[in-house]
N, C-alpha and C. Protein backbone atom coordinates (compact mmCIF):
# COMPACT_ATOMS: atom_id res chain seq x y z
N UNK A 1 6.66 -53.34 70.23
CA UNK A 1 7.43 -54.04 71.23
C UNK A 1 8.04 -55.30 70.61
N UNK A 2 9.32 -55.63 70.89
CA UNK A 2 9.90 -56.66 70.50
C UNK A 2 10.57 -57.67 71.38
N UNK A 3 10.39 -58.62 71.62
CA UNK A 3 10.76 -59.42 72.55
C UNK A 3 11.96 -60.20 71.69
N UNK A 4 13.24 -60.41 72.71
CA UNK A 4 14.46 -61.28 72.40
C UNK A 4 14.28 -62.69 73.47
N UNK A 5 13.97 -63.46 72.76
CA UNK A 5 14.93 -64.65 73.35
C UNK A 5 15.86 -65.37 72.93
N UNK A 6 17.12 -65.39 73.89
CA UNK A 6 18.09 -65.70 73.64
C UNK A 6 18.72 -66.82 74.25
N UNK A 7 19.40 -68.01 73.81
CA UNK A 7 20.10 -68.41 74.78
C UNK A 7 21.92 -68.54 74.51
N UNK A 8 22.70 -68.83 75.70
CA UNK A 8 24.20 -68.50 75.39
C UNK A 8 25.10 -69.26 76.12
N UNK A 9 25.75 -69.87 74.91
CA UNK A 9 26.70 -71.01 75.12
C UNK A 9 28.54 -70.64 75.51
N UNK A 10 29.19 -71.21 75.98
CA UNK A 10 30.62 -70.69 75.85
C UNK A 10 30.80 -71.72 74.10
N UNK A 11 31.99 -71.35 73.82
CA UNK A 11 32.31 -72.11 72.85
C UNK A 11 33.86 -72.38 73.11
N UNK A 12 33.49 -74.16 72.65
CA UNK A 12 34.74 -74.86 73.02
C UNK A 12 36.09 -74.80 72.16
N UNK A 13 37.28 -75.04 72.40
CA UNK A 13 38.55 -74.97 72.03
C UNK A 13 38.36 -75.50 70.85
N UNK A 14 38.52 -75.03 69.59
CA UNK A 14 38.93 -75.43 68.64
C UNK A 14 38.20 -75.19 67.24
N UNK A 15 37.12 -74.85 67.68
CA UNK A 15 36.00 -74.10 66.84
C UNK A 15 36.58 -73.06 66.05
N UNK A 16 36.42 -72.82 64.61
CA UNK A 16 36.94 -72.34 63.61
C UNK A 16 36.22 -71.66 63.09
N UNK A 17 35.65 -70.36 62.54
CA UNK A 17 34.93 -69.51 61.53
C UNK A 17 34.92 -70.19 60.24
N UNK A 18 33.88 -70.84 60.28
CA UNK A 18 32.86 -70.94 58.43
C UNK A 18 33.07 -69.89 57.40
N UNK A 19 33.12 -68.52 58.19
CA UNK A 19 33.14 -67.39 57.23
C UNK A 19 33.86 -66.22 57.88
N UNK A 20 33.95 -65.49 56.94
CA UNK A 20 34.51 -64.44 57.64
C UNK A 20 33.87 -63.30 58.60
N UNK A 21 34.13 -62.86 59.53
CA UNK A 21 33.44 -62.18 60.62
C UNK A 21 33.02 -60.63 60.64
N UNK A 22 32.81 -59.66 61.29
CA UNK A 22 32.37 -58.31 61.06
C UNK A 22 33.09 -58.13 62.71
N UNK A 23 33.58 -56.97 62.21
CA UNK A 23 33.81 -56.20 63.80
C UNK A 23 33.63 -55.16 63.89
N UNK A 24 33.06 -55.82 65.50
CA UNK A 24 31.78 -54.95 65.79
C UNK A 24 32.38 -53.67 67.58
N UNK A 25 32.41 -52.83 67.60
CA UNK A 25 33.07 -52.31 68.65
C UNK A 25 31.55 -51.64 69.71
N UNK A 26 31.46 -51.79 70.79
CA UNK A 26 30.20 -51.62 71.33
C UNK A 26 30.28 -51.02 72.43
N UNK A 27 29.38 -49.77 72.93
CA UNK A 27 29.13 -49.15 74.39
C UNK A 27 28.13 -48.84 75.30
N UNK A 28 28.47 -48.66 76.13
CA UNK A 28 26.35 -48.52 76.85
C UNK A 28 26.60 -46.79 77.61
N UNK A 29 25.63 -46.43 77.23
CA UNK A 29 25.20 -45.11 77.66
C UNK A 29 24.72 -45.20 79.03
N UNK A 30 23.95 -46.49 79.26
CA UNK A 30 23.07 -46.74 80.50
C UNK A 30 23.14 -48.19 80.56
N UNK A 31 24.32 -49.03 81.56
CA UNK A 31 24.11 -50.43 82.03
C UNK A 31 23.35 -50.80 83.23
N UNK A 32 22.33 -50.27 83.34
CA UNK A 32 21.59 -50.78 84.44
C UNK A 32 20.72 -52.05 84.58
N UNK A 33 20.70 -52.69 85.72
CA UNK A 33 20.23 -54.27 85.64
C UNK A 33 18.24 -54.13 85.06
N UNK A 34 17.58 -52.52 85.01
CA UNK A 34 16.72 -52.67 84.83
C UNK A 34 16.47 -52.17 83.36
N UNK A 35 17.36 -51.93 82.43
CA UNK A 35 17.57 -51.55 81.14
C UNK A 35 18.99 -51.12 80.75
N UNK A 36 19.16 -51.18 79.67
CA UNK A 36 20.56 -51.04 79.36
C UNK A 36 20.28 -50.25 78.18
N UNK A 37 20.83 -49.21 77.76
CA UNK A 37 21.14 -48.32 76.42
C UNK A 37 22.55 -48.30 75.48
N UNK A 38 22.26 -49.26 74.57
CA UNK A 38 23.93 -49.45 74.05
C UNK A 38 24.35 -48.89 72.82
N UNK A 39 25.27 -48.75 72.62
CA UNK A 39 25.51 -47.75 70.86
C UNK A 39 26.61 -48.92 70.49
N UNK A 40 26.52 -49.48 69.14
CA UNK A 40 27.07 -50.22 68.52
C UNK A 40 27.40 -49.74 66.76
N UNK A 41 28.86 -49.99 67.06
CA UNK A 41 29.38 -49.98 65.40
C UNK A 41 29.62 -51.29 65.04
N UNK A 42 28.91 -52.04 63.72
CA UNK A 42 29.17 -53.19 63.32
C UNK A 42 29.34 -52.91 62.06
N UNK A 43 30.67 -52.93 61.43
CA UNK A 43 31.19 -53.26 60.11
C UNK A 43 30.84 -51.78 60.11
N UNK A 44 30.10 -50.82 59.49
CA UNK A 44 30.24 -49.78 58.88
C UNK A 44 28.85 -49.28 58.98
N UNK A 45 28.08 -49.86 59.93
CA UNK A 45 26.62 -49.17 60.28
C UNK A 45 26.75 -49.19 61.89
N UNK A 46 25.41 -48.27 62.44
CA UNK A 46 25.73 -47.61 63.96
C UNK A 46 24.34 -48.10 64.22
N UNK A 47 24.05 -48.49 65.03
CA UNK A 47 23.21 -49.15 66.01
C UNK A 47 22.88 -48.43 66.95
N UNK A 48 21.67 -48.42 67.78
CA UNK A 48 21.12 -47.61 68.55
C UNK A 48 20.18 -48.84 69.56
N UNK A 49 20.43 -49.80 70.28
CA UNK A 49 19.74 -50.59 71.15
C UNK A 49 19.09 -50.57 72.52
N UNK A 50 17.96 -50.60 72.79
CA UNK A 50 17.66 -50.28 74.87
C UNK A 50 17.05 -51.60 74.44
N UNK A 51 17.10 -52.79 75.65
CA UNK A 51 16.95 -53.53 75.90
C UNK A 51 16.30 -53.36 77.58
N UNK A 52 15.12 -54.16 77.91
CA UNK A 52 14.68 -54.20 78.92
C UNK A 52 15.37 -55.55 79.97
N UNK A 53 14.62 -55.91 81.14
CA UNK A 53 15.30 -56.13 82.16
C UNK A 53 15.37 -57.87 81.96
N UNK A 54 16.41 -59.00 82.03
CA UNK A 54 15.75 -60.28 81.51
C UNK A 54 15.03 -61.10 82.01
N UNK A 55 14.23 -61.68 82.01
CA UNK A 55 13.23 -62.33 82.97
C UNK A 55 13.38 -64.19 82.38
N UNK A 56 14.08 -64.36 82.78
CA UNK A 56 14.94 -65.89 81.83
C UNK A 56 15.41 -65.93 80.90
N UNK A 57 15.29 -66.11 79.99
CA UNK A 57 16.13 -65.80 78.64
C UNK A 57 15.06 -64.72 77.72
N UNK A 58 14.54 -64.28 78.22
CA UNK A 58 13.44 -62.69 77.61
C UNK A 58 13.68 -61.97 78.35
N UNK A 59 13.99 -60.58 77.06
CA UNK A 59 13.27 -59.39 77.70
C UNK A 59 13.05 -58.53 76.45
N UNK A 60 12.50 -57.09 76.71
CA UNK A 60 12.12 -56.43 75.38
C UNK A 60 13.23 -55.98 74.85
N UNK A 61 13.26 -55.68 73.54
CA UNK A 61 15.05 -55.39 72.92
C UNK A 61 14.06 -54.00 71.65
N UNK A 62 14.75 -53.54 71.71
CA UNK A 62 14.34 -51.76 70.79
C UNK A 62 16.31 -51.79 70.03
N UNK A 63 16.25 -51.90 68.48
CA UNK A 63 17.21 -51.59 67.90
C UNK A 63 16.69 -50.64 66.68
N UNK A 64 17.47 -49.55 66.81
CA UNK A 64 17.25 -48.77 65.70
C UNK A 64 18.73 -48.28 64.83
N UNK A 65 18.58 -48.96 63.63
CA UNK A 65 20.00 -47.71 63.12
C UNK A 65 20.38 -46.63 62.84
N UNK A 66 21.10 -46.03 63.24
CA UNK A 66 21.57 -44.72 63.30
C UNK A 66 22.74 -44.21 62.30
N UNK A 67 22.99 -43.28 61.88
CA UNK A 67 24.29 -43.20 61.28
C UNK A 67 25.94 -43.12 61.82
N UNK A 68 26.31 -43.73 61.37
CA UNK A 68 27.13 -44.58 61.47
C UNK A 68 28.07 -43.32 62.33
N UNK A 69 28.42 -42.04 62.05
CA UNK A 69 29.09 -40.85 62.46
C UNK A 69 28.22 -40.70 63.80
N UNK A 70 27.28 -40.94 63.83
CA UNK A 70 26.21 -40.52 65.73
C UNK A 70 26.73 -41.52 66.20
N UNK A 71 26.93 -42.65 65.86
CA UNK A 71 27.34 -43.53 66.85
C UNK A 71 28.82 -43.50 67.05
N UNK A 72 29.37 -43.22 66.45
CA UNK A 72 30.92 -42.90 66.95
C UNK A 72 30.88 -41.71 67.60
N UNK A 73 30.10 -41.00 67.58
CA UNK A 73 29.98 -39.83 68.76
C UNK A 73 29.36 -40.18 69.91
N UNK A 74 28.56 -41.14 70.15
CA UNK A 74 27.88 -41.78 71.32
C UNK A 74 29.01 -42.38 72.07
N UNK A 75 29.65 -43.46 71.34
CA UNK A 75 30.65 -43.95 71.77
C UNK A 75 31.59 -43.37 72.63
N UNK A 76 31.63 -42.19 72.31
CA UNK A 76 32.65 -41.51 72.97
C UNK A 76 32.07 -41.21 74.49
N UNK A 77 30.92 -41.41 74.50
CA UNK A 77 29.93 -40.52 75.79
C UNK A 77 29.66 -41.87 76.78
N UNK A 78 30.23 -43.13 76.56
CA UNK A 78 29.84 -44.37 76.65
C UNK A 78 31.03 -44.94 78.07
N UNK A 79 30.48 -45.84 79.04
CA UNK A 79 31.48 -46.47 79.76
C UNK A 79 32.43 -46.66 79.36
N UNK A 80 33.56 -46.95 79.96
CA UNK A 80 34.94 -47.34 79.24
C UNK A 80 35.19 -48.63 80.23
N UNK A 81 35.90 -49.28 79.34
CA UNK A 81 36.50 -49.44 77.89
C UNK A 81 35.15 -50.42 77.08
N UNK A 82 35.13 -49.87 75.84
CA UNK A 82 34.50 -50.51 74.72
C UNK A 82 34.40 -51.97 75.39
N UNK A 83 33.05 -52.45 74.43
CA UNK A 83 33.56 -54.27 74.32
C UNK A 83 33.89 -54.25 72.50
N UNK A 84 35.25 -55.04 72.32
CA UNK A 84 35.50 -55.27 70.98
C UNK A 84 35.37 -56.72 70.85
N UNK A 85 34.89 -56.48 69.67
CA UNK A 85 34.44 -58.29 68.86
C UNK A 85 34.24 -58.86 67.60
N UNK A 86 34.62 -59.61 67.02
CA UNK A 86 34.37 -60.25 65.49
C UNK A 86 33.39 -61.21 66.09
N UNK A 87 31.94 -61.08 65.10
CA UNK A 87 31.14 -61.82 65.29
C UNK A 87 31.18 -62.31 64.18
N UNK A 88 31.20 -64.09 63.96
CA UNK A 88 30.38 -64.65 62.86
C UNK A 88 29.05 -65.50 63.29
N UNK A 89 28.72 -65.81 62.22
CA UNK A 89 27.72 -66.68 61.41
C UNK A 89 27.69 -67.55 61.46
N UNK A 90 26.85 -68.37 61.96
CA UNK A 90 27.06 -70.15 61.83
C UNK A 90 25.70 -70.41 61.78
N UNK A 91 25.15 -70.79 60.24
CA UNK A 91 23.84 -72.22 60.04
C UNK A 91 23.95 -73.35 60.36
N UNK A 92 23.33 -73.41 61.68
CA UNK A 92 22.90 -74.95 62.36
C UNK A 92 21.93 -75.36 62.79
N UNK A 93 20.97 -76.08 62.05
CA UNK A 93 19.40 -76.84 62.10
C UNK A 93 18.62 -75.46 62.01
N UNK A 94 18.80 -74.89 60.81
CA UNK A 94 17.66 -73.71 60.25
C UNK A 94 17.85 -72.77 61.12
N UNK A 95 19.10 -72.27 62.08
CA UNK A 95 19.03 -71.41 62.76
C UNK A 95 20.27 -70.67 62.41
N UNK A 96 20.39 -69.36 62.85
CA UNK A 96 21.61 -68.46 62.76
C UNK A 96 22.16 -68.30 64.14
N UNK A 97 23.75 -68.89 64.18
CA UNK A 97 23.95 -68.76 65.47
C UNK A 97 25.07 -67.76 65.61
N UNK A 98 25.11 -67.24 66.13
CA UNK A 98 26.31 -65.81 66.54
C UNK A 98 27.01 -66.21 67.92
N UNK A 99 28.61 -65.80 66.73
CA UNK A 99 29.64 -66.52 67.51
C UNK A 99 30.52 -65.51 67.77
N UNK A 100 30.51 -64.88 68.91
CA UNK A 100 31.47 -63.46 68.95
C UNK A 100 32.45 -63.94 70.04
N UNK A 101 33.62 -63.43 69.20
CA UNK A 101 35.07 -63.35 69.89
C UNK A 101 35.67 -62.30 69.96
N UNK A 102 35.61 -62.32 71.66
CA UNK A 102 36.31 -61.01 72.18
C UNK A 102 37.74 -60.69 71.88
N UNK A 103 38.18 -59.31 71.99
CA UNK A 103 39.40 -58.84 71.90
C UNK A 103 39.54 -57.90 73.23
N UNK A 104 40.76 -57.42 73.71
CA UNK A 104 41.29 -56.07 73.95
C UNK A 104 40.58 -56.62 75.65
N UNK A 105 40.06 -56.42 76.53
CA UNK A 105 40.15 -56.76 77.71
C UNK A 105 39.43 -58.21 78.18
N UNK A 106 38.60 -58.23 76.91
CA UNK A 106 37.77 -59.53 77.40
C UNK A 106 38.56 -60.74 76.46
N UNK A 107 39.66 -60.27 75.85
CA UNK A 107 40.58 -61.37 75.27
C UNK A 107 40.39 -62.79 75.61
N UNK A 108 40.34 -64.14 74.69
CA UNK A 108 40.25 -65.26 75.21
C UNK A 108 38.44 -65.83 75.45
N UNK A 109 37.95 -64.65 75.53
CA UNK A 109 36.72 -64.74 75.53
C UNK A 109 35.73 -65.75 74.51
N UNK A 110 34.37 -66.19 74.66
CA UNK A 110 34.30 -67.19 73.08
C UNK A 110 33.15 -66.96 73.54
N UNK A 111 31.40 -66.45 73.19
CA UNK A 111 30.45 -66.84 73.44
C UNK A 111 29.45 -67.20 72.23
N UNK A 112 28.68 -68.25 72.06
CA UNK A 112 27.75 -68.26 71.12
C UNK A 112 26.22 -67.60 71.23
N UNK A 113 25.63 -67.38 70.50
CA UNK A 113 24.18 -67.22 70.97
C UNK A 113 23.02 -67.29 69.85
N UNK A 114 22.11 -67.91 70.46
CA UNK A 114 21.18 -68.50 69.30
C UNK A 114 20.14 -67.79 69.91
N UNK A 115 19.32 -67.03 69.18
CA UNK A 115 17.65 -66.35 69.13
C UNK A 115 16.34 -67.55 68.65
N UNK A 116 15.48 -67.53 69.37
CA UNK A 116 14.87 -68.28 69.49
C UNK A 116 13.54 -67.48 68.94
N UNK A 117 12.08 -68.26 68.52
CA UNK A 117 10.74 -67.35 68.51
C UNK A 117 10.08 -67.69 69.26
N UNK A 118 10.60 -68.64 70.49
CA UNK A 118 9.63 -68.60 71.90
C UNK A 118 10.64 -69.67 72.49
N UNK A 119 10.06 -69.73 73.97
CA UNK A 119 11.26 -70.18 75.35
C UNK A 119 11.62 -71.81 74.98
N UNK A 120 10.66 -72.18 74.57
CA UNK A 120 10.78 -73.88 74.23
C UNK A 120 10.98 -74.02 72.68
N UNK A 121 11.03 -73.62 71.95
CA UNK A 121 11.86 -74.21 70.50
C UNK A 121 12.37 -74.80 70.76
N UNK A 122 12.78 -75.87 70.26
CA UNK A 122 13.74 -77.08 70.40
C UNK A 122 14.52 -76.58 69.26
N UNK A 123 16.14 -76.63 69.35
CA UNK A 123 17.04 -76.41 68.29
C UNK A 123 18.38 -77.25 68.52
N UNK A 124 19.08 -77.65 67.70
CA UNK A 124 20.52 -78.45 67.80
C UNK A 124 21.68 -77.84 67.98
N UNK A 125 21.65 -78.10 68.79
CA UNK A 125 23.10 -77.73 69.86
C UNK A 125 24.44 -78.04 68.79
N UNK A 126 25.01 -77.13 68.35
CA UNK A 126 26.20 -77.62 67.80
C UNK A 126 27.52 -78.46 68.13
N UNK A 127 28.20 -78.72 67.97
CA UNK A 127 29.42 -79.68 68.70
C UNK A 127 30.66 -78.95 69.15
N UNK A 128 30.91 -77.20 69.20
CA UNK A 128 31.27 -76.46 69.42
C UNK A 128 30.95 -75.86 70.26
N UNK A 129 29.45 -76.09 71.07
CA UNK A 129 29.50 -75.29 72.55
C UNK A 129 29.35 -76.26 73.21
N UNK A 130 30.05 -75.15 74.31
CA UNK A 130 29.85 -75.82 75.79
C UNK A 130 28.81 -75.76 76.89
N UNK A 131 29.32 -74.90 77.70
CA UNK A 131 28.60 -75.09 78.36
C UNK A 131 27.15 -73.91 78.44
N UNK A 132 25.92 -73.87 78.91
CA UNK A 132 25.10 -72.75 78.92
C UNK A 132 25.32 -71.52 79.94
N UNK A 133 25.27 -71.25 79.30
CA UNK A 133 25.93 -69.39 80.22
C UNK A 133 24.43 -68.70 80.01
N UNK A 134 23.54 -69.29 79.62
CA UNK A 134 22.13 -67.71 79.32
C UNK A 134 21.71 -66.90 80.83
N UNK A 135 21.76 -67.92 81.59
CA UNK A 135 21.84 -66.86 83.20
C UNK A 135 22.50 -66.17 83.94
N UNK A 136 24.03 -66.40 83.25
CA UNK A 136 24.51 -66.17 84.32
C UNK A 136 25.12 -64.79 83.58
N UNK A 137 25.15 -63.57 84.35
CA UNK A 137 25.33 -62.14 84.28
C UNK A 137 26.42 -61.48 83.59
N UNK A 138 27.36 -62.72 84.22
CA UNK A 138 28.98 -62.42 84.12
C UNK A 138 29.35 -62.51 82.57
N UNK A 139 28.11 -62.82 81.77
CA UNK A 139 28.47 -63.46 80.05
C UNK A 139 27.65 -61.94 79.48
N UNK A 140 27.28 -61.61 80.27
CA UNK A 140 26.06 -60.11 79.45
C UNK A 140 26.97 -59.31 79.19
N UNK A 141 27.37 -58.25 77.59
CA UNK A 141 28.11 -58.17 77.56
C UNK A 141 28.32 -56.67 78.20
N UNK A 142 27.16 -55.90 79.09
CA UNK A 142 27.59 -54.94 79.85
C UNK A 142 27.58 -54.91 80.81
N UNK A 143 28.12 -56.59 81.29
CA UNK A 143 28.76 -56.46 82.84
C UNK A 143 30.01 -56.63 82.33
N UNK A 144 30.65 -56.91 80.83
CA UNK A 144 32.28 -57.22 80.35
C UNK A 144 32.70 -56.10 81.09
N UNK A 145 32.18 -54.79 80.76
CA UNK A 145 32.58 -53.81 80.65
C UNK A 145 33.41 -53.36 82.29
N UNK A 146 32.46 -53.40 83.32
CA UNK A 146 32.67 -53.55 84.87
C UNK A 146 33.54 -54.40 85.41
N UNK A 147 33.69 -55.99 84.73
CA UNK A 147 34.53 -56.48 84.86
C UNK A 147 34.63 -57.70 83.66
N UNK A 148 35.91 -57.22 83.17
CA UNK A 148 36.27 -57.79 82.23
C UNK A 148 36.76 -59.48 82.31
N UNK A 149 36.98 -60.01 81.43
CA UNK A 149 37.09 -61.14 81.24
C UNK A 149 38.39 -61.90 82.02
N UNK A 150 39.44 -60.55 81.52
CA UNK A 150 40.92 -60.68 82.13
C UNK A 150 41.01 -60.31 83.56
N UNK A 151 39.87 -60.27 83.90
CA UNK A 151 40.08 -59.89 85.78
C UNK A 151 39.72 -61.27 86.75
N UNK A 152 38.91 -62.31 85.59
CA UNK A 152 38.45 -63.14 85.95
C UNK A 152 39.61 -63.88 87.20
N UNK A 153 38.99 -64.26 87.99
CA UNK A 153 39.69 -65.47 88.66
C UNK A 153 39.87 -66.72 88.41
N UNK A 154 38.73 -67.23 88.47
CA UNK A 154 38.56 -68.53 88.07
C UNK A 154 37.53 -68.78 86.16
N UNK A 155 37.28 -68.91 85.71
CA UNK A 155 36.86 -69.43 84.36
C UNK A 155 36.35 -70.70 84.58
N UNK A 156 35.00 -70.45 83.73
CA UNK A 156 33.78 -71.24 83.15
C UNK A 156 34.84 -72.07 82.36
């Protein structure tokens, strides 16, 4: 069993990639609020993820890799439309923070997210996010899928 905690920032105007990014194209077999089953292509390997239900910023996360050809066949079997994204990399105070920027419906999109090894770690907030999004649903990225970014009304 593996437990994720996560928490998730928007990221503010002007923030720039350190490095260069991986894109990553992603689908869920099963988005349900009590588990989710997702198939992910990142850069040139296939991903196989069920994640359990979140209970604050935890819940159980199961990733296995798969070959890279099963998951482009999963994909196909997957909600529509994809979520597409270049995720980078950012080292800030001994941590790895992941900075994925949406494309294609969730365009405009910016979220960060930092993994934690328990609910209270204290870690440094970079000068590039904003505001905390870890609760709220509308940032998970298989509710993008239901409703995308560009349907939004109003914006965080």
């Amino acid at each position: 069993m593996a437990d994720e905690i996560e928490r998730k920032f928007l990221v503010k105007e002007g923030w720039q990639p350190q490095h260069v990014g991986v894109r990553i194209a992603q689908g869920y077999l099963l988005s349900a609020p009590e588990r989710i089953v997702r198939v992910r292509i990142k850069g040139d390997k296939g991903f196989l993820t069920i994640k359990g239900r979140n209970e604050g910023i935890r819940r159980l996360e199961f990733e296995y890799e798969i070959p890279c050809a099963d998951a482009e066949a999963l994909l196909k079997l997957c909600e529509q439309p994809l979520i597409e994204k270049t995720r980078y990399l950012e080292e800030v105070g001994g941590f790895t923070w992941e900075v994925d920027v949406f494309a294609g419906d969730n365009a405009g999109l910016r979220v960060a997210e930092i993994e934690l090894p328990a609910e209270d770690t204290p870690f440094e907030k970079p000068e590039w996010t904003g505001q905390e999004v870890s609760g709220d649903a509308r940032y998970y990225n298989s509710s993008l899928i239901a409703h995308p970014y560009c349907l939004w009304k109003t914006r965080s």
